[in-house]
Structure formats: C-alpha cells, structure tokens
C-alpha atoms as a PDB file:
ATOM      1  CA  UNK A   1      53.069  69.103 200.163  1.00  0.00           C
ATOM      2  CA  UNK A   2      55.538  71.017 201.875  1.00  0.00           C
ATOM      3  CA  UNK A   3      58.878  68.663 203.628  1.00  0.00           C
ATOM      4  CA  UNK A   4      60.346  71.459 204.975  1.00  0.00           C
ATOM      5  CA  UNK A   5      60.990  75.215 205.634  1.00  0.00           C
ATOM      6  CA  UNK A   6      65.145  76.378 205.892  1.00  0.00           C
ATOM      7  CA  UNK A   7      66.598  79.573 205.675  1.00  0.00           C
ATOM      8  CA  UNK A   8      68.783  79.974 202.627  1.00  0.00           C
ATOM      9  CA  UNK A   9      71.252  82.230 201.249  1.00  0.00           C
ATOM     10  CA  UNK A  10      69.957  82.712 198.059  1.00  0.00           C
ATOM     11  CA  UNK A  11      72.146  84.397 195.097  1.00  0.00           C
ATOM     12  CA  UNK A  12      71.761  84.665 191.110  1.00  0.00           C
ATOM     13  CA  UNK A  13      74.599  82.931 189.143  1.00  0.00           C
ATOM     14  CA  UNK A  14      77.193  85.044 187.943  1.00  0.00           C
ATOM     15  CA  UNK A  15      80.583  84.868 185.784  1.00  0.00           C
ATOM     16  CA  UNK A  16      81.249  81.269 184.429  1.00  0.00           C
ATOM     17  CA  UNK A  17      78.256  79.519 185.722  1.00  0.00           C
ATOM     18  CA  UNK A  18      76.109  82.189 184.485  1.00  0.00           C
ATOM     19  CA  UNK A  19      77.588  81.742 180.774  1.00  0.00           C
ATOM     20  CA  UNK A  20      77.621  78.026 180.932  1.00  0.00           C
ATOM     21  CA  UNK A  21      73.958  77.958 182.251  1.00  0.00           C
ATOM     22  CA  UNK A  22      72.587  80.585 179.361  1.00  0.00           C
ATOM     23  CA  UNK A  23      74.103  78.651 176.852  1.00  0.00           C
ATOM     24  CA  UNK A  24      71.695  75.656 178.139  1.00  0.00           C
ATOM     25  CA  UNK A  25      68.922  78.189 178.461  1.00  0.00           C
ATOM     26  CA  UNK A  26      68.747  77.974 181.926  1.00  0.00           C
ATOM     27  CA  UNK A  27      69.528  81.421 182.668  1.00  0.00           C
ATOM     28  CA  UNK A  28      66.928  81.390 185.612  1.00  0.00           C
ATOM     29  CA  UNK A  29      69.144  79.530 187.677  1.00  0.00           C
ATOM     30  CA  UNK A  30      69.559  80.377 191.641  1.00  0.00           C
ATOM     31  CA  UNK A  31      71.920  79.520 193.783  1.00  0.00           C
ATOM     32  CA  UNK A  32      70.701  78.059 197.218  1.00  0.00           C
ATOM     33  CA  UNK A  33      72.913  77.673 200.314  1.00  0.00           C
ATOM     34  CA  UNK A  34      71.728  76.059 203.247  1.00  0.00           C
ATOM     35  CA  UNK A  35      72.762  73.928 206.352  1.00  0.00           C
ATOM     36  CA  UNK A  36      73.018  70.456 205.703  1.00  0.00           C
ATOM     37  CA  UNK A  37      69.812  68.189 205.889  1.00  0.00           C
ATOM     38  CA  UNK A  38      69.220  64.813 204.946  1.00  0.00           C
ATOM     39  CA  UNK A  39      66.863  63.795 202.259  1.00  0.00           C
ATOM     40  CA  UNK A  40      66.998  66.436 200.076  1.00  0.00           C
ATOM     41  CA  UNK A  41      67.128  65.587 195.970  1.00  0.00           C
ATOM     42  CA  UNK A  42      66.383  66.243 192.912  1.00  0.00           C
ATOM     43  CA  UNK A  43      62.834  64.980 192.209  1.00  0.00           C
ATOM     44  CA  UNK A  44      61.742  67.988 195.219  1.00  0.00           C
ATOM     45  CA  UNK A  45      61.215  71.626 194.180  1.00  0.00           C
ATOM     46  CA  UNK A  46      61.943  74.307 196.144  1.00  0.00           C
ATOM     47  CA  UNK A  47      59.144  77.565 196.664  1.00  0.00           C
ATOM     48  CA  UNK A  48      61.172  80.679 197.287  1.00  0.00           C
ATOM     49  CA  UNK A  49      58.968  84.204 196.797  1.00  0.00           C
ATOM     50  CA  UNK A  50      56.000  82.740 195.182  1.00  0.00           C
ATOM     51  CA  UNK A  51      57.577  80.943 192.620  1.00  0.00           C
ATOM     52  CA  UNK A  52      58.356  77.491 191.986  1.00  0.00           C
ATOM     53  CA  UNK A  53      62.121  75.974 191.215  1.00  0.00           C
ATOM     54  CA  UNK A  54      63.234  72.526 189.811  1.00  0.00           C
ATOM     55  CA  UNK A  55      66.822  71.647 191.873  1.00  0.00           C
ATOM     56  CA  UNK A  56      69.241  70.429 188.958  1.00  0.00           C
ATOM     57  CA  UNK A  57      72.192  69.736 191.239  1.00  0.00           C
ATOM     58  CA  UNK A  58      73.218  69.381 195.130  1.00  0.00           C
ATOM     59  CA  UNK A  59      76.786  69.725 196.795  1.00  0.00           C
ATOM     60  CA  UNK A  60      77.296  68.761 199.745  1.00  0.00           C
ATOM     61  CA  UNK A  61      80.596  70.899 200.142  1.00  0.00           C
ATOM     62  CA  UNK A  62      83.205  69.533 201.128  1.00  0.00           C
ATOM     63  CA  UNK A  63      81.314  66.628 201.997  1.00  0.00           C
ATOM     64  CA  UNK A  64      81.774  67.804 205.065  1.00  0.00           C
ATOM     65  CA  UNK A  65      77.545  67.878 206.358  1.00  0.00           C
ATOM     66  CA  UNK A  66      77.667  71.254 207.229  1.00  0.00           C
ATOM     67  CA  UNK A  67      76.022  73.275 204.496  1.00  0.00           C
ATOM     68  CA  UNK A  68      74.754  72.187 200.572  1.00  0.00           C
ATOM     69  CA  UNK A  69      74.749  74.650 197.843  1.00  0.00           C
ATOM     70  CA  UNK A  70      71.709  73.602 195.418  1.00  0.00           C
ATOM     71  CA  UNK A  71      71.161  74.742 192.347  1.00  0.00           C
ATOM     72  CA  UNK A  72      67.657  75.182 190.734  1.00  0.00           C
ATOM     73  CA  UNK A  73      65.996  76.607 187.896  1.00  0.00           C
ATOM     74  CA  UNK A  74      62.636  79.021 187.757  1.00  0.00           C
ATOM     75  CA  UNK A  75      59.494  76.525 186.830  1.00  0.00           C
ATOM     76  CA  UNK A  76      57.734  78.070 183.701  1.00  0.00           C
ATOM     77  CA  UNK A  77      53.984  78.532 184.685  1.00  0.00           C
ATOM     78  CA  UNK A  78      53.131  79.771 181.383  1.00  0.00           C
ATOM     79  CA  UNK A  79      53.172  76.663 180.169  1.00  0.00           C
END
C-alpha cells in the first residue's frame, strides 16, 4: 500500500559513508533527500525505479522541518 509519492534527490553514498556502509555489507545504500513530512519511519520502504528499499536511518536536518535525508538499503528479491 502506497502512503505517499515525494520527489527526492536521490544520490549513491560516497567517501566515508560509503566505506563504513561496505564494511556492514550494505553497499546498496541510497541517499534520499526530501522535504519534510510527518510520519515517515523506519518500518516503511521506499519504491524508487522498480525496486524496493528498507530506510535504516532518518535526519531531520537541522531539526529544522524543512527537508530529511533518509537513508535506505536495496531489498534483495533473490531471496
């Protein structure tokens, strides 16, 4: 069931996020920047081009309710 449809800027991790995430595995990790929106957390997934993410962590930057960086990683389908 879909919640609800946001534009994102959407960006691979890179530099010291990318190197602390493949040493978890987790290199399919994406960056997702959006405006801010209540109700969002971590039990939702996110669909972006066909596939299916699991969000791992939200920041509400600044804590200022104007945009939330999430970060999720790529669902494995094959099981």
């Amino acid at each position: 069931m879909d919640i609800k449809t946001v534009w994102a800027r959407v960006s691979n991790l890179y530099g010291k996020e990318y190197f602390a995430a493949a040493a978890v595995q987790a290199e399919n990790t994406i960056k997702f920047l959006i405006r801010y929106t209540d109700g969002i957390d971590t039990d939702m997934r996110i669909l972006f081009k066909g596939k299916q993410y699991n969000i791992t962590s939200i920041d509400n930057i600044k804590y200022a309710n104007k945009f939330i960086e999430i970060k999720a990683t790529e669902v494995d389908t094959d099981g």
